[in-house]
Structure formats: C-alpha cells, structure tokens
Protein backbone atom coordinates (compact mmCIF):
# COMPACT_ATOMS: atom_id res chain seq x y z
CA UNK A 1 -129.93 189.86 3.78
CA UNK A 2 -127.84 187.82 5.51
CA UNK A 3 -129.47 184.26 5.30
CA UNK A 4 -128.99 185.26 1.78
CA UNK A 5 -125.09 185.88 1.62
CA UNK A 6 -124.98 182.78 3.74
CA UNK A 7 -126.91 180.79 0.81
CA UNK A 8 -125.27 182.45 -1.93
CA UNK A 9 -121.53 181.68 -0.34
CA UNK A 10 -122.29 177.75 0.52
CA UNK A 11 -119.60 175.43 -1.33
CA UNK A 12 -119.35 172.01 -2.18
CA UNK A 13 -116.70 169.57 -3.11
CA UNK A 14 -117.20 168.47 -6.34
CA UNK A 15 -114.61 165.75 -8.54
CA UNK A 16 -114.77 166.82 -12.43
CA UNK A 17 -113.66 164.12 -14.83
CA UNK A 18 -114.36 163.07 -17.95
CA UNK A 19 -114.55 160.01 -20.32
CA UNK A 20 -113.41 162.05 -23.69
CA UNK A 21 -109.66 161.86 -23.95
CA UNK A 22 -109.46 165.81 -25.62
CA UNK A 23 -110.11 167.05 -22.55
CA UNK A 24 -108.93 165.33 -19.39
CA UNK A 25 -108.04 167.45 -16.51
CA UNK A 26 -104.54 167.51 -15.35
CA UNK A 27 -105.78 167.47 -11.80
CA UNK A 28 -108.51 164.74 -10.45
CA UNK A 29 -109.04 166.38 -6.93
CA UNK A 30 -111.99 167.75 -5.80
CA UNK A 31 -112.51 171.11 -5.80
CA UNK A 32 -114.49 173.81 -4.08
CA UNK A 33 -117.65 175.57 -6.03
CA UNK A 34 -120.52 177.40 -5.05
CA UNK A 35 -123.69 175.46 -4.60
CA UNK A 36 -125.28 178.39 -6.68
CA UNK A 37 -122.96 177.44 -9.32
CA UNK A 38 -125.06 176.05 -12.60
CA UNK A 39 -124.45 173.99 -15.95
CA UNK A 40 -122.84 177.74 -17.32
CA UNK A 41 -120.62 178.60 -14.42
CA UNK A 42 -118.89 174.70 -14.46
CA UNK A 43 -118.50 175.00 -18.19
CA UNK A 44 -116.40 177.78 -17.91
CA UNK A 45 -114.63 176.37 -14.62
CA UNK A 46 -113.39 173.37 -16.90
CA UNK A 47 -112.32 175.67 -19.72
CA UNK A 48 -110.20 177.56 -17.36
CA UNK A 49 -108.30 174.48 -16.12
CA UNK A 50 -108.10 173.21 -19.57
CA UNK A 51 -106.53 176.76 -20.54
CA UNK A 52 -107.56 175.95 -24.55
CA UNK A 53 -107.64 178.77 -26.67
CA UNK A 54 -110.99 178.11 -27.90
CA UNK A 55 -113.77 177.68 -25.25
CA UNK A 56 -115.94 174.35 -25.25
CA UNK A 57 -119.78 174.31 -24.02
CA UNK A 58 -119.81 171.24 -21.92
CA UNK A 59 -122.92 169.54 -19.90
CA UNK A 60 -122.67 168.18 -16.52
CA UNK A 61 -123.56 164.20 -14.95
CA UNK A 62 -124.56 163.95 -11.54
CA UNK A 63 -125.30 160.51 -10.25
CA UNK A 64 -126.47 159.45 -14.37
CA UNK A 65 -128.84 162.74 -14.64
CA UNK A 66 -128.23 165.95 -16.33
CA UNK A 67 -127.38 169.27 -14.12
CA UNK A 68 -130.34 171.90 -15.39
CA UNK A 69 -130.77 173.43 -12.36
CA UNK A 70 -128.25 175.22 -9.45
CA UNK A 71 -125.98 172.43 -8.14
CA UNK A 72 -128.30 173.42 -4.54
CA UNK A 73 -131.57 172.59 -5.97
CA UNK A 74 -129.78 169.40 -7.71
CA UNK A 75 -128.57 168.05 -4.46
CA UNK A 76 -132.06 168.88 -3.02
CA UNK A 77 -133.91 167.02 -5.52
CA UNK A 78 -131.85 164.20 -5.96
CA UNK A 79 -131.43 163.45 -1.97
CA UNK A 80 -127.65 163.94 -2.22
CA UNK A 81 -125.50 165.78 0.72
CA UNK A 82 -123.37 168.53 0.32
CA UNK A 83 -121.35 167.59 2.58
CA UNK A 84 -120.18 164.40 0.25
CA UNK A 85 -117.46 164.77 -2.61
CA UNK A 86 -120.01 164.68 -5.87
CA UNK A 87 -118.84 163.38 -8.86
CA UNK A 88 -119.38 165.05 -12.29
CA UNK A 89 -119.13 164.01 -15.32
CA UNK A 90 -118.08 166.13 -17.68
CA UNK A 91 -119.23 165.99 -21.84
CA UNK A 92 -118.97 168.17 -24.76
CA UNK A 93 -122.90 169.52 -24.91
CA UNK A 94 -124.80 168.38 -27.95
CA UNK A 95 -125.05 170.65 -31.09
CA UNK A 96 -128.51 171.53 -32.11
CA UNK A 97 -128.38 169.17 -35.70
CA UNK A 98 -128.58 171.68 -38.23
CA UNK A 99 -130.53 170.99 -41.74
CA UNK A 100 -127.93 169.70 -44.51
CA UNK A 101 -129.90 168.57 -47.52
CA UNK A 102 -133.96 167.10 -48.77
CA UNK A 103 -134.38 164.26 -51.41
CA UNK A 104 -138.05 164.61 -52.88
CA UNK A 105 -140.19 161.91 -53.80
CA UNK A 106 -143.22 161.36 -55.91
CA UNK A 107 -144.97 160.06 -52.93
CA UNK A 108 -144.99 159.99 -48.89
CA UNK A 109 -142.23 158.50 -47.80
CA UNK A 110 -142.95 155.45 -45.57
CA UNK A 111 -139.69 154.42 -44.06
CA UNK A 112 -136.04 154.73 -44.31
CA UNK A 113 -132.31 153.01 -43.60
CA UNK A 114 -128.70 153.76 -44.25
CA UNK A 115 -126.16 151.25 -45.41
CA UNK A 116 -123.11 152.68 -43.37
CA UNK A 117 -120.07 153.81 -45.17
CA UNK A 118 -117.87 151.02 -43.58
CA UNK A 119 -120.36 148.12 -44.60
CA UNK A 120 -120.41 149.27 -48.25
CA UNK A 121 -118.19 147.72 -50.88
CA UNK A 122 -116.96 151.73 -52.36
CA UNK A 123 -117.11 152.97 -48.27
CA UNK A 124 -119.65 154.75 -49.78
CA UNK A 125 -123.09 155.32 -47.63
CA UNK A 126 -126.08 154.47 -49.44
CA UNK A 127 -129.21 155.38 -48.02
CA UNK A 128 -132.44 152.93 -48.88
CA UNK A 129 -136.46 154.74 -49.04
CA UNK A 130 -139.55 153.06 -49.39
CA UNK A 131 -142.67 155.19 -50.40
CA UNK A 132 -146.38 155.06 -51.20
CA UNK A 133 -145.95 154.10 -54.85
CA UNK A 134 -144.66 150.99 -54.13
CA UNK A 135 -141.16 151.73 -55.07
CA UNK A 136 -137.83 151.39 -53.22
CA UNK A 137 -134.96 153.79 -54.08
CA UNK A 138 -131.23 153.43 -53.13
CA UNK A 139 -129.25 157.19 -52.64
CA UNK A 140 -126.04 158.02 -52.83
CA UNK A 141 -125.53 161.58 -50.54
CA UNK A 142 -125.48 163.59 -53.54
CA UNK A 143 -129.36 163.39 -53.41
CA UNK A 144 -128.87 161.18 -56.71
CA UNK A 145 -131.03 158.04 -57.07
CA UNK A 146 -128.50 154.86 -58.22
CA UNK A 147 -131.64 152.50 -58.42
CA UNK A 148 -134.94 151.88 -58.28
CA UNK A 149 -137.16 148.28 -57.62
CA UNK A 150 -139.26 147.36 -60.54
CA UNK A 151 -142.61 147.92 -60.28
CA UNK A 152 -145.61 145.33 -59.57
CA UNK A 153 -145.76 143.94 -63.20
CA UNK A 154 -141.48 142.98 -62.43
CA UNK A 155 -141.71 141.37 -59.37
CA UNK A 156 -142.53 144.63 -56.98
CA UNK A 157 -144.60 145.67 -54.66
CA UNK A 158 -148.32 145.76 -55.72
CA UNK A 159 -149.27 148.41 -53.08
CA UNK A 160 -148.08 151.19 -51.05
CA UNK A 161 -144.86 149.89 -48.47
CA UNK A 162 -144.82 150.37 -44.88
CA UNK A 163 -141.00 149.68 -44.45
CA UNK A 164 -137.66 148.21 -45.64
CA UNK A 165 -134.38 147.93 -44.15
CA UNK A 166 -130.60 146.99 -45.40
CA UNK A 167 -130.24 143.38 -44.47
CA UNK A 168 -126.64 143.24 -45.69
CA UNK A 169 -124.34 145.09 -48.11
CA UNK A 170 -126.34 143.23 -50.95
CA UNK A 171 -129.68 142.38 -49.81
CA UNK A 172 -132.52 144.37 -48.69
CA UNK A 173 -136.13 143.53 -46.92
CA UNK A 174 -139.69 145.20 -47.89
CA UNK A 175 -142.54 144.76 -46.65
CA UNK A 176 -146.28 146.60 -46.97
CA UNK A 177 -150.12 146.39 -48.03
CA UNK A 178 -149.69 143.61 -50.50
CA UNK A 179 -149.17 141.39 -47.77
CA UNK A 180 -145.83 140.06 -48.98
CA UNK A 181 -142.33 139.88 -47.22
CA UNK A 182 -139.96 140.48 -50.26
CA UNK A 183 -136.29 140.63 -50.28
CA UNK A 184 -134.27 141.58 -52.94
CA UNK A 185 -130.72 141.45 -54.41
CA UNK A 186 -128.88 144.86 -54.05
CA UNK A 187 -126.13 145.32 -56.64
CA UNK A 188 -124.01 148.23 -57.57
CA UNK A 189 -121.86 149.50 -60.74
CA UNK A 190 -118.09 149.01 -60.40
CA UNK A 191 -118.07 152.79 -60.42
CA UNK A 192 -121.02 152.88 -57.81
CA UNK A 193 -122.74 155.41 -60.16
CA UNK A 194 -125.99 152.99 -61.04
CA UNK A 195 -126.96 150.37 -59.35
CA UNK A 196 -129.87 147.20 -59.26
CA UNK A 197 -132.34 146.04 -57.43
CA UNK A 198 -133.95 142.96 -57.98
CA UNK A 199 -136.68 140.50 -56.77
CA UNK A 200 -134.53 137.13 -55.11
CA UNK A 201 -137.37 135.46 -52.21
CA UNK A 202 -141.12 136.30 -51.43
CA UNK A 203 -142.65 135.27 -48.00
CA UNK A 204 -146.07 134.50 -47.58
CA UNK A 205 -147.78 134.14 -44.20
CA UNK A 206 -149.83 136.74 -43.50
CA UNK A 207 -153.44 137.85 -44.02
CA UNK A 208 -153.57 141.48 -43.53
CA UNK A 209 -151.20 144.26 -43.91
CA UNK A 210 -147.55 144.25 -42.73
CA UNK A 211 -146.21 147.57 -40.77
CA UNK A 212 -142.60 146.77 -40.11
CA UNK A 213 -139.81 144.45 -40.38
CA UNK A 214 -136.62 143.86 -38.30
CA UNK A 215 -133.38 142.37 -39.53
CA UNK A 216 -131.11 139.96 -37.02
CA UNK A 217 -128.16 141.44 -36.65
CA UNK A 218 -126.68 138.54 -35.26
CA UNK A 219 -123.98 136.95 -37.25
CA UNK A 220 -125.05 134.23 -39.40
CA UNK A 221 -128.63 134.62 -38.27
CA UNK A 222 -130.73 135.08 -41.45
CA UNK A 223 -133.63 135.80 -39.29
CA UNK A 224 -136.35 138.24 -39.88
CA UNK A 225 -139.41 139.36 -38.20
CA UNK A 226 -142.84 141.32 -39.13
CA UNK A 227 -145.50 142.80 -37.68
CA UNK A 228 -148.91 142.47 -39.47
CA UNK A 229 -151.67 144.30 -38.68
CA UNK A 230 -153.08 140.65 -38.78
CA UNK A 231 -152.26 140.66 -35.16
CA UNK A 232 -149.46 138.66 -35.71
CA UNK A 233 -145.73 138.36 -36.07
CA UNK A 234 -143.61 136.53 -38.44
CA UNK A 235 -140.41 134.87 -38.09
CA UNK A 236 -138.50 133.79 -41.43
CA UNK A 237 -135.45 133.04 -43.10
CA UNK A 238 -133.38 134.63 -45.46
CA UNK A 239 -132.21 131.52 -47.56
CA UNK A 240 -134.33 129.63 -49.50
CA UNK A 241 -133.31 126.31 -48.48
CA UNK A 242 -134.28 127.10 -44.65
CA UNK A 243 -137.68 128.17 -45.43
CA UNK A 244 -140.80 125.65 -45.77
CA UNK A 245 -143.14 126.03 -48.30
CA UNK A 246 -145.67 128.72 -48.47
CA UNK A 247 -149.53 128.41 -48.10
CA UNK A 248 -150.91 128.08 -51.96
CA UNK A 249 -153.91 130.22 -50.59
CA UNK A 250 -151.83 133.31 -49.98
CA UNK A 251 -150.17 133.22 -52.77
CA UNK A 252 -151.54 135.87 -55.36
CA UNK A 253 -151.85 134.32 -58.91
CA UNK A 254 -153.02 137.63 -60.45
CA UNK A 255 -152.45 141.72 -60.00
CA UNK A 256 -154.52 144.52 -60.08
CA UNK A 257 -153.51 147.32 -62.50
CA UNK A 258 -155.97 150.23 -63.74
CA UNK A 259 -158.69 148.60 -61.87
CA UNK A 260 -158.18 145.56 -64.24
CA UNK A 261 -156.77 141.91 -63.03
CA UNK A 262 -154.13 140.18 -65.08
CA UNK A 263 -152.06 137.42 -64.76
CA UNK A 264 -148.16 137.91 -62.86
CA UNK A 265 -145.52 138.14 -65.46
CA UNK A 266 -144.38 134.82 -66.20
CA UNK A 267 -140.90 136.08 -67.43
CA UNK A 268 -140.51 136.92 -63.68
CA UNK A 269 -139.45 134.27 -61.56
CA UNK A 270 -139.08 134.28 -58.08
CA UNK A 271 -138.92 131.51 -55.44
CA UNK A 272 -142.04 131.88 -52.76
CA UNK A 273 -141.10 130.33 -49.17
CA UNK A 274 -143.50 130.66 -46.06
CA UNK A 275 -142.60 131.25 -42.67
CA UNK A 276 -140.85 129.56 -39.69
CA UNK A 277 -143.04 130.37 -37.58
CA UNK A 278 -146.36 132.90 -37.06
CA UNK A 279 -146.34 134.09 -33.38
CA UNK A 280 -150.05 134.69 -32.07
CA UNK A 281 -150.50 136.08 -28.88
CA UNK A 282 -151.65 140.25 -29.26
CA UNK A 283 -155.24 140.76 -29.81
CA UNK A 284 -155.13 143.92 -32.25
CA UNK A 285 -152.64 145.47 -34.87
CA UNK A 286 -148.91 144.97 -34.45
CA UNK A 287 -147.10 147.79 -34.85
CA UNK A 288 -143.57 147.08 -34.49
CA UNK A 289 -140.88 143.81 -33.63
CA UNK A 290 -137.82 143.94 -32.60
CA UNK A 291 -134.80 141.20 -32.23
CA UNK A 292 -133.44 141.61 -28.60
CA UNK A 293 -129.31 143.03 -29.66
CA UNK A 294 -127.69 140.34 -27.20
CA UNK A 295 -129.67 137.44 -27.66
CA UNK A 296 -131.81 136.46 -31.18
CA UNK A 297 -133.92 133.74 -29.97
CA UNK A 298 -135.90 136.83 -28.41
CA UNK A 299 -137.83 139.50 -29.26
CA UNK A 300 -139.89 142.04 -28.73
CA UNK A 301 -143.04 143.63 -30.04
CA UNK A 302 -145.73 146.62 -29.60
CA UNK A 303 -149.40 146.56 -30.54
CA UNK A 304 -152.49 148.11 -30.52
CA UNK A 305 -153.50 145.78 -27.94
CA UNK A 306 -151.98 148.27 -25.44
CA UNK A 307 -149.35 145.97 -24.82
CA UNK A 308 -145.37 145.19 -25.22
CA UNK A 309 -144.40 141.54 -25.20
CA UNK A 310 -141.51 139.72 -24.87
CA UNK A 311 -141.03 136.18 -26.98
CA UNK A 312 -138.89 133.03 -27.39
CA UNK A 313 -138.05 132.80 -30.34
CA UNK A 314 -137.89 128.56 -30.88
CA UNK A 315 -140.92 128.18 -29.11
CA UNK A 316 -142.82 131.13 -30.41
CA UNK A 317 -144.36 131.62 -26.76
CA UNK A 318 -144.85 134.76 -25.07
CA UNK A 319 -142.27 135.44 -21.98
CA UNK A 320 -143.55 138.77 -20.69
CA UNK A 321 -146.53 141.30 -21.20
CA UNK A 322 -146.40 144.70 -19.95
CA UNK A 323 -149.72 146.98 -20.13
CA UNK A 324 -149.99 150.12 -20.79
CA UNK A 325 -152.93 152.56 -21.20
CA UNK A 326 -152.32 153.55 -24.69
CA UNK A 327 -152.30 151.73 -28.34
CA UNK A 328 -148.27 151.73 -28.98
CA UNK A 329 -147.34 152.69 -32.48
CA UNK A 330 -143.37 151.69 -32.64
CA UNK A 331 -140.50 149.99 -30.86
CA UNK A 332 -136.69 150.51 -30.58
CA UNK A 333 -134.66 148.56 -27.81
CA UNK A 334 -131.88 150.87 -26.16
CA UNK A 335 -129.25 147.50 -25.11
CA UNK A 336 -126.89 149.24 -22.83
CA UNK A 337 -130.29 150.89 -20.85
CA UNK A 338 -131.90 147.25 -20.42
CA UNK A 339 -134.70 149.19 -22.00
CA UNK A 340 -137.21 149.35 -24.65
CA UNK A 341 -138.71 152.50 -25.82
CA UNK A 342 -142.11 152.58 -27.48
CA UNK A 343 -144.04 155.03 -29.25
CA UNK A 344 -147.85 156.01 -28.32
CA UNK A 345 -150.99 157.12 -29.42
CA UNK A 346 -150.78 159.55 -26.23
CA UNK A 347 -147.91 161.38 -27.81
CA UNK A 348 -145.43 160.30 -25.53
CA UNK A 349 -142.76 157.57 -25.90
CA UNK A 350 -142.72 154.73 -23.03
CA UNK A 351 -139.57 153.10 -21.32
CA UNK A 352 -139.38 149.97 -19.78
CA UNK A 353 -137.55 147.39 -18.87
CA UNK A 354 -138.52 144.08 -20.12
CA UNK A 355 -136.27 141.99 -17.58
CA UNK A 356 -138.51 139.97 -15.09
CA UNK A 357 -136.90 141.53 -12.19
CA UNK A 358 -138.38 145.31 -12.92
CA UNK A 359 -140.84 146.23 -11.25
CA UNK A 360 -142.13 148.71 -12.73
CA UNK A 361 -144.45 148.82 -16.11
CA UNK A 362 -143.08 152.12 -17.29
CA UNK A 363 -139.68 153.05 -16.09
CA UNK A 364 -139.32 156.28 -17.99
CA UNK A 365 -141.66 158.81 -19.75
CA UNK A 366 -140.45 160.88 -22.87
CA UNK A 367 -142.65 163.83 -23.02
CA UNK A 368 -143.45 166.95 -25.19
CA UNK A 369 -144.55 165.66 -28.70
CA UNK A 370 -148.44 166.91 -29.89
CA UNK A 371 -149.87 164.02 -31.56
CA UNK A 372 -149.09 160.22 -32.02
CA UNK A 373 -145.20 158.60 -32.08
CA UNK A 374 -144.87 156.43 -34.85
CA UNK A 375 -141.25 156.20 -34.91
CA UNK A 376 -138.19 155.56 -32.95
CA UNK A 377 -134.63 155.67 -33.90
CA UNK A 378 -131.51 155.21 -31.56
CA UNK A 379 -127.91 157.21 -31.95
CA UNK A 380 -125.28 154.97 -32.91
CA UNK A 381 -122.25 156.42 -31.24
CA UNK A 382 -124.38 156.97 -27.87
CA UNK A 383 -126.52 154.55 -26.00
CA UNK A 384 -128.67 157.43 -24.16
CA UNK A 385 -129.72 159.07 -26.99
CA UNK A 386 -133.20 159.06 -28.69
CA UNK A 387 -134.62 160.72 -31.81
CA UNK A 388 -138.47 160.57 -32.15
CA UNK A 389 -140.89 161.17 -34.92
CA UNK A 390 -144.47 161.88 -34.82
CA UNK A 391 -147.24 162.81 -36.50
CA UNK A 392 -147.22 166.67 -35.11
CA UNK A 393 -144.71 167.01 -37.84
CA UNK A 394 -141.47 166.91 -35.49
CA UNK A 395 -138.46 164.79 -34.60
CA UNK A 396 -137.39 165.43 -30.68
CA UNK A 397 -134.09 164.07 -30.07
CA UNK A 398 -133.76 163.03 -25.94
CA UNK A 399 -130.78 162.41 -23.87
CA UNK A 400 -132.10 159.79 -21.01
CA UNK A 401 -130.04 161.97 -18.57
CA UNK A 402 -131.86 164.90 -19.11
CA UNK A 403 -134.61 163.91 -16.93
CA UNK A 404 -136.88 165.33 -14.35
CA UNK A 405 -139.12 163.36 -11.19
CA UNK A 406 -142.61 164.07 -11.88
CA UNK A 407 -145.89 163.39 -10.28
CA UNK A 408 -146.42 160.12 -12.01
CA UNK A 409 -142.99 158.53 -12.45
CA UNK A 410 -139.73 160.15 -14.39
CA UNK A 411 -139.82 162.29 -17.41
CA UNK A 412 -137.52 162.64 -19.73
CA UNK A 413 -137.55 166.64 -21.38
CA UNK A 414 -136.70 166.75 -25.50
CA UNK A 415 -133.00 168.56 -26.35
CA UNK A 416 -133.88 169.40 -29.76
CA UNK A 417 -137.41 169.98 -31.63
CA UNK A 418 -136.62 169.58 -35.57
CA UNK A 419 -139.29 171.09 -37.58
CA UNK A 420 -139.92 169.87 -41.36
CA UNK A 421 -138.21 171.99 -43.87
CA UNK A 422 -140.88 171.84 -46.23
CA UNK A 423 -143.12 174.37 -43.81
CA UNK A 424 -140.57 176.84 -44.65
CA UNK A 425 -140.01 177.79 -40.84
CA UNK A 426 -143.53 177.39 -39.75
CA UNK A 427 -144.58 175.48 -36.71
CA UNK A 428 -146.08 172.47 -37.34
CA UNK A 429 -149.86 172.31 -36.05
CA UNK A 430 -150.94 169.20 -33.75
CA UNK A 431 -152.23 167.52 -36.61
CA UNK A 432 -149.79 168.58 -39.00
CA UNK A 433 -151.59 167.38 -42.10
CA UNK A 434 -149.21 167.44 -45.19
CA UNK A 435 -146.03 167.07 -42.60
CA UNK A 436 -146.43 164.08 -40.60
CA UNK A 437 -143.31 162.35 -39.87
CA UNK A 438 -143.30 158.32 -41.05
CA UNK A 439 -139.60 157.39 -41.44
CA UNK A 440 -136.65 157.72 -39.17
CA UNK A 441 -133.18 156.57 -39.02
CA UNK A 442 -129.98 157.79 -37.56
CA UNK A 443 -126.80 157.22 -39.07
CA UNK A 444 -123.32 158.51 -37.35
CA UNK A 445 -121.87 159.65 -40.44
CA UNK A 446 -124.94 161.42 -42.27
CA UNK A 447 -126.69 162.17 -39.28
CA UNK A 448 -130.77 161.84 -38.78
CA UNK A 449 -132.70 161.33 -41.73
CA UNK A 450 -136.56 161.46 -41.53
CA UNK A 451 -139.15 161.09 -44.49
CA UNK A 452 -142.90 161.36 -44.26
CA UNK A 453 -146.31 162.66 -45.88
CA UNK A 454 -144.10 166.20 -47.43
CA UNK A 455 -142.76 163.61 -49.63
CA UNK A 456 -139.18 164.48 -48.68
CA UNK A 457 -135.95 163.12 -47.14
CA UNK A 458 -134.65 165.42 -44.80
CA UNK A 459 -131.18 165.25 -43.24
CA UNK A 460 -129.99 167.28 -40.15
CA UNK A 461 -126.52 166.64 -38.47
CA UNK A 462 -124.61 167.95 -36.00
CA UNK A 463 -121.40 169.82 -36.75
C-alpha cells in the first residue's frame, strides 16, 4: 500500500505552452503535476489557468508524440527523466469531422479536387469529379452541377477516368482508360450559376491505361506528370507551343460507340502534342507521381513493382529506389515531414523519407485499415495530418504524433474511422463491395470529400 501512495504522489516539472494565440498562458514556468496525471487531467489543468468560461478539450506534445498514456508510462517509453523540466505542447484536440452533405452520381466516382475559394474568380469553391462514364462535373457546394465535359463524340473521354485535378482557376487535367492526357478550358457564367468545360490540348504517349496525374504547383511551371499502368511515367507541358509532336501511332483516328467504330467528329478540333519526356525505370503498373513541393525538377512515384522512386526531372533518370514488400497503390508527399506516404496492398500506408541520408526504408507505419489503400490526401492547414481511403469502405484520418513503438518499427494509430453514408450506419465489411473508397481530397474550407463505387460525394468537416 505504500509503494503505491509513493507511485501515485510522484511529480514532475512540466512547461505548458502553446503555438495558438487564443490560448497562451499568462505564466511560462514550469509547474508541478502528478506523473499519474493523463491527456484528461492536463486538459483541465490548462482550462483552469486560462479561467475561460467555456472549457476547451486540448491534446498534449511531448518531445513531437502525442500523450495517450499516464505522463509515467510516457516518460518510461520514450526514455525521458522525470527529473528534467518536460515540455508540452499544448493544441485544441481534433473534432471527430461530422457528415455535412452527398452529391450522387450516375456512376463510381473515380477521383476528386477542389478549386479553393480564394483561387476562384466569385471566391466561390468549386469542387471538380471524374467518374466511370467518362464524364467530368464541376460543383458548386449547393450539391448543384454548373457543368459537365462533353462526351466522347465532343472531344471527351472515350472510357471510364481514373483522375483529374484543377490545374488553375481555368484549366483542368483528365486522364483514364482511353489512354489520353486531356486538358480542358474551365469557364464560368458571370453569375457563376453555369459554367463550361471544353476540350483545349490532348497528350499522347502512352500505351496502356493512365491511373493518375499530378499538377506542378510551381509558379510558371506548366508541368504535368502521369502514371500509366504502361509502367511508365509521363512528363508534359501545358502549352502547346512547348510540347513536341505526338506519335501518329497513338493517335486514335476512330471511336467506339454501341460496339460500332466511327470516325472522330471533325467539327471538333483539338491540338494533339506528345510528351517531354516518358520516364522508364519501374517494372509493373504505376500507380501514382508526385512533383516534389520544394523543388519541380523532381519527383516521385509508387508502383506495383513494390517500389517508390525518386527522379530528375531534366534527365528523366532515377535518383533513389526504396523497396518495400508490398505492391503500393498511391502517393502523397508530406513537405514539412521530409516524407512521403504511400498506400499498400497490405492495408497499411508506408512513410519514408526519400532523402539519401535516411536510413531507413520505412520510417513510419500507418496501421488499422482492412483491405488495400488506394488513396492519400494531406490537410492543408496542418502538415501532420493524413486522411486515407481504402477499399474496406473507410477514410482514417492520422495525426503523425499519435504514434506508438512497435515490434517492427513505429506505428502510427488512426484518430477518426469515417464510414460511408450510403451503408446507412453499417460497418463496412473487409471487402466492402458496393462502398469502396476511390477519390479523396481535403479542402480547409469544405473539409474531406471522398467519392467511390456508392456513386456518391461525401463531405465530412470538422466544426
């Protein structure tokens, strides 16, 4: 009984400060708590020395990792003496995001992107879908549909598209089965009510099917990227007069429509360009490219192959390779982290650190999904944070923080599991057939939007 009020009355010095303005502490020196003290007991220290009338949940950083446990078993796990001042960090915890609104669709929806209110001519955000019948669709957040591409027979898409993305305020990028990068003029109504989209540039370069596209958003870049299931990756150019010719050969001169072949519309015109360059290097599917955010002469890019690589951009030659033991479905580079995150066919999502100097492959392990990750998008107003979308049906959003040391490296535990709306509160299954998440995107005014095989935008967001 007595080693045990001994335990239970241990202190430790601990320095609470915080980064958020709203609630700085009039007071910086360290204090005396109870080593038994947890995440629940600080939070309420800290609203007692704020003295607000209305109490505020806060989380705790320790030494960059989330307090989950007593601040004892912290210490113990982490190597850190009680006997040193220990500095916490103090942040307003994260709000479970609540469901808002769903956009249906005829078809699965394949990928998704927001055009931020600040970057739109009306400050207005517009948010961009691609689907499985070959159509793109601009929203206003209404759930209203301004526009819609034309169809195959106008200069569309002849097949289902894999993704598409905002390039700027008045272009957009598409890519899918028909083999075709094609980018297209955006252009809204003076009252933003209706809006167009319409064919400007095709790219031709690849042979097989293309899964993603990434946009430079470097200014004056007009770069973009694909990766082809081809095992390839393509880097273009926006602007016509950059771009060489394109390969007669891949050029289509007739479509398939109700199992018939006829001739492209003549009254459509668009110019055809081929690539800069065609980066060869992975040995199976590419599943994802990204343009390193500091630096757009490199990339990087996840396969099949088992593999994330790391490229110069003017010399199309491979810098790095890591290896991993599972197929890797998606990429999303976190810049402030020095990492990139993949998504695998082992249901987890892979960190690592593509800089020469790590030395580890995997630096980080996000685990708790029940089938394959196929995408990956990051939280604009916070570098840590990580929303994930998989094929069990789910989007986990992580905090990097919130981490534990496991047998086999560091894990990283979920915050949130956000189920699809469409099961009407059911758990998804592993294979949730019917559910399957295959768009993502996270804007900071709308919140996380994900689309997939329910045929349905969904939108959850924090209050």
């Amino acid at each position: 009984m007595a080693g045990a009020e001994s335990a239970s009355s241990t202190q430790v010095r601990i320095r609470l400060a915080t980064t958020d303005g709203r609630y700085s502490l009039p007071d910086s020196a360290p204090i005396l708590v109870p080593t038994s003290f947890r995440r629940l007991a600080l939070s309420s220290l800290v609203n007692n020395l704020l003295e607000h009338d209305q109490p505020v949940p806060f989380d705790f950083i320790i030494n960059g990792s989330y307090l989950r446990t007593t601040l004892e078993q912290f210490l113990s796990e982490h190597g850190i003496s009680s006997e040193t001042v220990i500095d916490a960090e103090f942040t307003p915890a994260q709000k479970i995001p609540k469901y808002i609104a769903s956009f249906p669709h005829e078809d699965w929806v394949s990928a998704l992107d927001v055009l931020p209110s600040e970057k739109s001519r009306l400050r207005q955000s517009r948010i961009l879908s691609a689907s499985y019948d070959g159509l793109l669709r601009v929203w206003n957040t209404s759930s209203n549909v301004i526009a819609t591409s034309p169809g195959k027979g106008g200069g569309g898409h002849s097949s289902f598209i894999k993704d598409a993305k905002f390039v700027s305020a008045s272009q957009i990028v598409s890519v899918g089965f028909d083999r075709v990068v094609r980018l297209w003029k955006y252009e809204e109504a003076e009252d933003g009510l209706s809006a167009s989209i319409s064919p400007r540039l095709q790219l031709y370069g690849h042979a097989s099917s293309i899964d993603s596209v990434a946009s430079c958003r470097h200014k004056d870049a007009h770069r973009l990227l694909t990766a082809s299931a081809d095992h390839t990756i393509g880097h273009w150019s926006t602007k016509t007069s950059e771009s060489p010719a394109a390969s007669e050969e891949l050029i289509p001169k007739t479509i398939r429509e109700n199992g018939k072949r006829r001739k492209l519309n003549p009254a459509v015109s668009v110019a055809q360009r081929g690539p800069l360059s065609i980066l060869q290097g992975h040995t199976q599917q590419v599943s994802g490219v990204v343009f390193d955010a500091n630096d757009p002469e490199v990339a990087y890019s996840a396969s099949w192959d088992q593999t994330m690589r790391t490229w110069h951009l003017p010399s199309s030659s491979i810098v790095d390779t890591r290896t991993t033991n599972q197929a890797l479905f998606c990429i999303h580079q976190l810049p402030e982290l020095h990492l990139v995150a993949t998504g695998t066919a082992g249901r987890d999502v892979k960190l690592m650190d593509p800089r020469a100097s790590a030395s580890a492959v995997t630096a980080m392990t996000l685990k708790g999904h029940k089938n394959s990750v196929v995408r990956l998008a990051g939280d604009p107003s916070n570098g840590y944070t990580l929303a994930s979308g998989s094929h069990d049906g789910t989007c986990r959003i992580w905090d990097l923080r919130n981490t534990r040391q496991g047998q086999d490296g560091v894990h990283g535990q979920s915050l949130y599991t956000l189920q699809r709306e469409s099961l009407g509160g059911k758990a998804a299954p592993e294979v949730a057939s019917g559910a399957q998440i295959f768009a993502l995107g996270w804007d900071r005014e709308l919140g996380i939007l994900s689309g997939g095989a329910d045929k349905m935008i969904q939108i959850n967001r924090s209050d």
